[in-house]
C-alpha atoms as a PDB file:
ATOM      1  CA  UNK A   1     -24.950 -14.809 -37.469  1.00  0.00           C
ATOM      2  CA  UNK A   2     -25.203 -16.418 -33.981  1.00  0.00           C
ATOM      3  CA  UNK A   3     -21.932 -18.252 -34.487  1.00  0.00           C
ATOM      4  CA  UNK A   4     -20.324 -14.757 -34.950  1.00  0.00           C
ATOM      5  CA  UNK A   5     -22.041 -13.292 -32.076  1.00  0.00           C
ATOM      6  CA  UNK A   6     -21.014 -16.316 -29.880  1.00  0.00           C
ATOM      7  CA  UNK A   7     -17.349 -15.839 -30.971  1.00  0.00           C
ATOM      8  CA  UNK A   8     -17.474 -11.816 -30.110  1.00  0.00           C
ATOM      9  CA  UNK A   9     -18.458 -12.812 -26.749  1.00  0.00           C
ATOM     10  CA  UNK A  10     -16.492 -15.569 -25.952  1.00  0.00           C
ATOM     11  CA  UNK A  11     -13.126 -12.875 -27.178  1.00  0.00           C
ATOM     12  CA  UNK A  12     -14.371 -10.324 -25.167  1.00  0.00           C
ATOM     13  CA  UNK A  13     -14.605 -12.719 -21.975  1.00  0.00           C
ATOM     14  CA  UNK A  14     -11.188 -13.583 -22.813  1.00  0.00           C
ATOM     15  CA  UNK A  15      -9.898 -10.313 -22.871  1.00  0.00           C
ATOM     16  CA  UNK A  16     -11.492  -9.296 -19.761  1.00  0.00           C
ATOM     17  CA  UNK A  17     -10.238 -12.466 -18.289  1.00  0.00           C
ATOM     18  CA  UNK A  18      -6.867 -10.777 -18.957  1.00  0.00           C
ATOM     19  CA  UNK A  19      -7.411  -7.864 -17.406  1.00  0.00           C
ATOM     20  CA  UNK A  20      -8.567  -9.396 -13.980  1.00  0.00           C
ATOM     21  CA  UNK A  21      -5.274 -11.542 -13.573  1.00  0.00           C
ATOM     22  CA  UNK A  22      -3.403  -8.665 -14.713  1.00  0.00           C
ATOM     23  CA  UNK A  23      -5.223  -6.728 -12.574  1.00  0.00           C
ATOM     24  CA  UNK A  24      -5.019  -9.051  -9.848  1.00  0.00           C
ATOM     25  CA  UNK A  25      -0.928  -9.774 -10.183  1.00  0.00           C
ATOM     26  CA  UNK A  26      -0.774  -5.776  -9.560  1.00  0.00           C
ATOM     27  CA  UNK A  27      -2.839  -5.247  -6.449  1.00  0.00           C
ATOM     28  CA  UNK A  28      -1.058  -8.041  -5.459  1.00  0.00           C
ATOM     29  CA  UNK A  29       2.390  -6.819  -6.063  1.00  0.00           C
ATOM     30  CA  UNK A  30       1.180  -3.913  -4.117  1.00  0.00           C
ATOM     31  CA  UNK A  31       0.278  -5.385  -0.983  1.00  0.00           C
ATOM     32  CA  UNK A  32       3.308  -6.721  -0.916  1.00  0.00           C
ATOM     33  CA  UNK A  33       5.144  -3.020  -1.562  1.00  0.00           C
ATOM     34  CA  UNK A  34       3.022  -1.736   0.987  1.00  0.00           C
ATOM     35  CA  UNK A  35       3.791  -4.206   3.517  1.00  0.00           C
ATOM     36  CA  UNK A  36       7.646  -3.435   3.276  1.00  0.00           C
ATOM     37  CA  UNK A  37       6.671   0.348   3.373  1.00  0.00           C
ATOM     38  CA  UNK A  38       4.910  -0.485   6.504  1.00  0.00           C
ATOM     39  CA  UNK A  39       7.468  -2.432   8.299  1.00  0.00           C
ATOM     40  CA  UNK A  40      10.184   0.415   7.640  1.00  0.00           C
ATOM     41  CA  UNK A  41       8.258   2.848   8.598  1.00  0.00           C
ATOM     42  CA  UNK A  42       7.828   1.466  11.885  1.00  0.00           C
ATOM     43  CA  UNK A  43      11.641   0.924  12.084  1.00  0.00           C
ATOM     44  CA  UNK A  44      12.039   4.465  11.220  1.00  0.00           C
ATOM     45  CA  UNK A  45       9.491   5.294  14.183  1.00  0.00           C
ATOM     46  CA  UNK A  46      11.251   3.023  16.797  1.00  0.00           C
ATOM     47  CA  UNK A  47      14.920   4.185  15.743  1.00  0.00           C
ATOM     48  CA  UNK A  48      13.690   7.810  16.041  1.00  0.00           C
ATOM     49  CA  UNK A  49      11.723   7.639  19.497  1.00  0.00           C
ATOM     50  CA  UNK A  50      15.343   5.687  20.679  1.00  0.00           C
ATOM     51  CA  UNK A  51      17.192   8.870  19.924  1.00  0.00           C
ATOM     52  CA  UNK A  52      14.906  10.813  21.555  1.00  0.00           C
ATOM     53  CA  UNK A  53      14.907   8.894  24.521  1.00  0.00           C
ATOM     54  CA  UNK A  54      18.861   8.950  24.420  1.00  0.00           C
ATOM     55  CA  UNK A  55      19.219  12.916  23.573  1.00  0.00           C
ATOM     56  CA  UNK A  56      17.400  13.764  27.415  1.00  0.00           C
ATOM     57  CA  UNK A  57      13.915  12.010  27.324  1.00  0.00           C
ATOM     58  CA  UNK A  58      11.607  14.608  26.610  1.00  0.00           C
ATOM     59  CA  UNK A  59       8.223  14.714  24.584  1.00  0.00           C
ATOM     60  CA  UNK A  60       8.805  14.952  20.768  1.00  0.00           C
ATOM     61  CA  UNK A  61       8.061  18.603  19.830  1.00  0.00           C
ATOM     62  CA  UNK A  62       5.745  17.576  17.462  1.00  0.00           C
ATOM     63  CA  UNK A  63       3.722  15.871  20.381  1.00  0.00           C
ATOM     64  CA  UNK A  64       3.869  18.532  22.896  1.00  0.00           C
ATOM     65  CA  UNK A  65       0.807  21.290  23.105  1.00  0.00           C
ATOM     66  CA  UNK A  66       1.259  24.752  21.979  1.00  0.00           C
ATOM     67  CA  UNK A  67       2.157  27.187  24.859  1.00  0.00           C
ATOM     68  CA  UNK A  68      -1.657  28.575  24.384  1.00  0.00           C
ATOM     69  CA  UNK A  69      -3.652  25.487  25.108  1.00  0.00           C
END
C-alpha cells in the first residue's frame, strides 16, 4: 500500500514538474514578445512625433485641451 502511495506522489510531482518548465518556457517566450512589442512601439512613437515636428510643429491634437477647459 505505501509503495503505491509513494509512486502516486512521486508521478504527480513529475507531472507538475512539467507544467512549471512548460510554464516557465512560455512566460519566458513572452517577455521576450513583449520586449520587441515595446521597442516598436517606441519607434512608432518617435517616427510619428518626427512627422509632426516636420508637418509645422504644433501640439498633437490628441495632446491639446478641449476649447472648454
Amino acid at each position: 500500500m505505501t509503495e503505491t502511495r509513494t509512486d502516486k506522489l512521486e508521478e504527480t510531482v513529475a507531472h507538475l514538474s512539467r507544467i512549471v518548465e512548460d510554464l516557465s518556457e512560455i512566460v519566458a517566450r513572452q517577455e521576450r514578445e513583449i520586449d520587441y512589442l515595446k521597442r516598436r512601439v517606441g519607434l512608432l512613437l518617435e517616427r510619428e512625433a518626427s512627422r509632426e515636428v516636420d508637418a509645422g510643429g504644433t501640439i498633437p491634437l490628441a495632446d491639446q485641451k478641449p476649447p472648454h477647459w
